[in-house]
Protein backbone atom coordinates (compact mmCIF):
# COMPACT_ATOMS: atom_id res chain seq x y z
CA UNK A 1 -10.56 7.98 -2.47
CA UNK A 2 -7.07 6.08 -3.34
CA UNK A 3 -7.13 2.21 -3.10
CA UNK A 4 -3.88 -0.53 -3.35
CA UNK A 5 -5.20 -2.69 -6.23
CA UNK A 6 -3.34 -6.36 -6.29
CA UNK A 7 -3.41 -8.54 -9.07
CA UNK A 8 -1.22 -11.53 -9.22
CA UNK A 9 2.10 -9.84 -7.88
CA UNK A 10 1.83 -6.42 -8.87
CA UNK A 11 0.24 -4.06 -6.47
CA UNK A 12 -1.42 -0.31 -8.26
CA UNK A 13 -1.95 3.06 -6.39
CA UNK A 14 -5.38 4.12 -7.76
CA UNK A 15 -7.85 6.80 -7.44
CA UNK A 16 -11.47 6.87 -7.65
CA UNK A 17 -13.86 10.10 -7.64
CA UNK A 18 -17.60 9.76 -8.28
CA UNK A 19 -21.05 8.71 -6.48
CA UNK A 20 -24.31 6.98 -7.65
CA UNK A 21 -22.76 4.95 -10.31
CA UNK A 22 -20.67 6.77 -12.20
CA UNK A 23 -17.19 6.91 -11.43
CA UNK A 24 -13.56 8.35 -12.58
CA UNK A 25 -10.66 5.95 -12.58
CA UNK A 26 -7.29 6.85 -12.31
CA UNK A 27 -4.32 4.89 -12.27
CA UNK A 28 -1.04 6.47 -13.17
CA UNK A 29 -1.41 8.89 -16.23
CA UNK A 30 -4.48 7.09 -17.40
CA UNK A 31 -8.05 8.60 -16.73
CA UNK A 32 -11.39 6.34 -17.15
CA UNK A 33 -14.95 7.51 -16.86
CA UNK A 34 -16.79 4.79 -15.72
CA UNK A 35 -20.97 4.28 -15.33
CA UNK A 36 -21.00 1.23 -13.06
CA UNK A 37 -24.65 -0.42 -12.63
CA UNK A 38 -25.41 -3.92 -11.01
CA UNK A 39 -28.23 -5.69 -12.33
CA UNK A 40 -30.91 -7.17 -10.25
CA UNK A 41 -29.04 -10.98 -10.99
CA UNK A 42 -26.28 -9.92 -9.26
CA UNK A 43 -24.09 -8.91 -12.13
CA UNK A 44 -22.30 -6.02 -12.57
CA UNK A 45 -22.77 -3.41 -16.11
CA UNK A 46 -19.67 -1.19 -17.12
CA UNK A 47 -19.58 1.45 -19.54
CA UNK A 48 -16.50 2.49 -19.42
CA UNK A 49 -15.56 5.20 -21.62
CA UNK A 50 -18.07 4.52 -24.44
CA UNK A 51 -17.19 0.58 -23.92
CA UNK A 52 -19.70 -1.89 -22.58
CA UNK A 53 -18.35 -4.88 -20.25
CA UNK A 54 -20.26 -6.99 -17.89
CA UNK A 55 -18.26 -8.52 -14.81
CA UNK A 56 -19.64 -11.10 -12.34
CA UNK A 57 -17.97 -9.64 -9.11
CA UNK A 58 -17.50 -12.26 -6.03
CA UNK A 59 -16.18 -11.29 -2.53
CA UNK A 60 -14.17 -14.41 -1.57
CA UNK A 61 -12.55 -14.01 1.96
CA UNK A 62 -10.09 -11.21 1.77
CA UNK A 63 -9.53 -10.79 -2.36
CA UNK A 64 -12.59 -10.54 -4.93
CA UNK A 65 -13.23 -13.16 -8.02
CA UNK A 66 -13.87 -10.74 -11.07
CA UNK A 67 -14.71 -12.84 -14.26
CA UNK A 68 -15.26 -10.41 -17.15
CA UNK A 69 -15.28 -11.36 -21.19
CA UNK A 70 -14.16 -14.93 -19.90
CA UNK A 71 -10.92 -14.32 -17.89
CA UNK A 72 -10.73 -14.63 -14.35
CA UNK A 73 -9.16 -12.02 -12.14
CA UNK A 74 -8.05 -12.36 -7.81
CA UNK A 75 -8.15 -8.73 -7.12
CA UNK A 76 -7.48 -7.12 -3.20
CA UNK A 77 -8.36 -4.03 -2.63
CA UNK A 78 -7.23 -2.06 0.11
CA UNK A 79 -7.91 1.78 1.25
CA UNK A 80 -4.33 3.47 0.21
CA UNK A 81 -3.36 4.26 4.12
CA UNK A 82 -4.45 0.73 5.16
CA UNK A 83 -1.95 -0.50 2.64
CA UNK A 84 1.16 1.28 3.35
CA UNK A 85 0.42 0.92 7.23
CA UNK A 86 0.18 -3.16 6.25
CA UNK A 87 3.29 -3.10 4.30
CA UNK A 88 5.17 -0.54 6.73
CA UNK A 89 8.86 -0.92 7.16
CA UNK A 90 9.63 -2.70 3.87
CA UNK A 91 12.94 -2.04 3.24
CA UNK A 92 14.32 -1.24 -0.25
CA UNK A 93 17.66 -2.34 -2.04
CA UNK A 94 19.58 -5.39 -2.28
CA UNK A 95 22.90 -7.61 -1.57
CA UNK A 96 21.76 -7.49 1.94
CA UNK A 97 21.16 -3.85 2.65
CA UNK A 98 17.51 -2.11 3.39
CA UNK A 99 16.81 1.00 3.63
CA UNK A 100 13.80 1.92 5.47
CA UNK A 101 11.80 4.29 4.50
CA UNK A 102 8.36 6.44 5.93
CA UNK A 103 5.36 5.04 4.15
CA UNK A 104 3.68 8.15 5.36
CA UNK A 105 4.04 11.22 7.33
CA UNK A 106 4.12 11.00 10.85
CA UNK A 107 6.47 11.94 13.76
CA UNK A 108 8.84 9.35 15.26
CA UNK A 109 8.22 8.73 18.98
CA UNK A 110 10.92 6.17 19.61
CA UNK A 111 14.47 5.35 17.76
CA UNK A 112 15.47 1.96 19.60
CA UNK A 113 18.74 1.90 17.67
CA UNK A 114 22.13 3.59 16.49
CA UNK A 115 24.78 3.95 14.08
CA UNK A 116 26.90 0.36 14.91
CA UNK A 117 24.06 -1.93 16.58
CA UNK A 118 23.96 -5.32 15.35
CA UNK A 119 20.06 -6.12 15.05
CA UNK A 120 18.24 -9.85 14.27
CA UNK A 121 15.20 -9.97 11.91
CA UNK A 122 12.44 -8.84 14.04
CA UNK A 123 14.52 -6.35 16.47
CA UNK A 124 12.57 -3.13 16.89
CA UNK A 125 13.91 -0.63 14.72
CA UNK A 126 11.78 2.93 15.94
CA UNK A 127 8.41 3.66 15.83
CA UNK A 128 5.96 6.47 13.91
CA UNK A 129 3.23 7.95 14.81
CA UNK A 130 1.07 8.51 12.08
CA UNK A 131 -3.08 8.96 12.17
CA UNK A 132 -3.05 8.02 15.89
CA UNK A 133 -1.66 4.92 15.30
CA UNK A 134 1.91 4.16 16.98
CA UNK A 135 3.80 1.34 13.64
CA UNK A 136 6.70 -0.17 15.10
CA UNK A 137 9.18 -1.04 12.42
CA UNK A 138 10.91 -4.18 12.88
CA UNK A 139 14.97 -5.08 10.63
CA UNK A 140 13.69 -7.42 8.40
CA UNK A 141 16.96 -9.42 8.57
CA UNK A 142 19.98 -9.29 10.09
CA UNK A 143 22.66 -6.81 10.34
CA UNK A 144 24.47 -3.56 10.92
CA UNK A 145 23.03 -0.44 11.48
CA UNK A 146 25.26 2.15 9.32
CA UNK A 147 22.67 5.14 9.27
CA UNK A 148 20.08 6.38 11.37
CA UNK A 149 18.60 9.51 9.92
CA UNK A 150 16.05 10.54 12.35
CA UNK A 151 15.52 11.44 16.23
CA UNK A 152 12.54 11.00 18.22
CA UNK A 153 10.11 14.55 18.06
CA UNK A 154 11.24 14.52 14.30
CA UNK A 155 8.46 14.73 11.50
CA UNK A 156 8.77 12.43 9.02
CA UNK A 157 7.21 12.22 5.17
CA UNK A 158 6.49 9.30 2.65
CA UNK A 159 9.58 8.37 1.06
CA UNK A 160 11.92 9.91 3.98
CA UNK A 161 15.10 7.70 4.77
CA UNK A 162 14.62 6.66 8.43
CA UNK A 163 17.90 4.16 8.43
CA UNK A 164 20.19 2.04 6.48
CA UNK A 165 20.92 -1.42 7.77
CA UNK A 166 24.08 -3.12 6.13
């Protein structure tokens, strides 16, 4: 299963494979084979890859409180699609411009603009359907749109350019 880790600022795409306790970890390139136990006080025993760590694990309302070899950690964790629905419609670049972007595949059922519309952050920009969910995607600030890449019916993947907004 693939999970958004946050820490601090800085969000990670990871992957975890495994059942009853023992786990494999992957985030980017790097691979970790993990034995995960919790003990009966409520604290949780890692070996992870030879190494032995204990981590006192806290869910505290919407992020968990992981305190392991005395540094304290604010983790979220969030199921992959759950993230990039969350987050849909950030727009990349800069100096003003954002392009949008799929976070996912889908197929657009709605384009509410065109090449030369002034929109306001928060106009409707078009919508995607994607794992029977309709995601609106909303200009996150003000502009012009310059490109609109996509028509409604059209199938869309993660990463596709939907629009550019200058």
């Amino acid at each position: 299963m693939k999970f958004a880790v946050t820490i601090s600022d800085s969000t990670e795409m990871i992957e975890v494979s495994g059942a009853g306790g023992r786990f494999r970890v992957t985030i980017g390139e790097q691979v970790w084979d993990v034995d995960a136990r919790l003990t009966p006080q409520g604290i949780s025993s890692l070996l992870i890859d030879g190494s032995s760590y204990v981590a006192d694990v806290k869910d505290e309302d919407g992020f968990f409180r992981v305190d392991v070899q005395g540094e304290s950690y604010d983790i979220r964790v969030e199921e992959e699609t759950r993230h990039i629905i969350r987050t849909r419609g950030r727009a990349a670049g800069g100096h003003g411009s954002q392009i949008v972007k799929a976070p996912m595949p889908g197929k657009v059922s709605h384009v509410s603009v065109r090449a030369g519309d002034t929109v306001n952050a928060g106009d409707p920009l078009l919508v995607i359907e994607a794992m029977k969910m309709e995601n609106e995607f909303k200009a996150r600030a003000a502009g012009t749109i310059t490109q609109v890449r996509v028509a409604a019916g059209q199938t869309v993947n993660p990463g596709d350019v939907l629009l550019i907004i200058e």
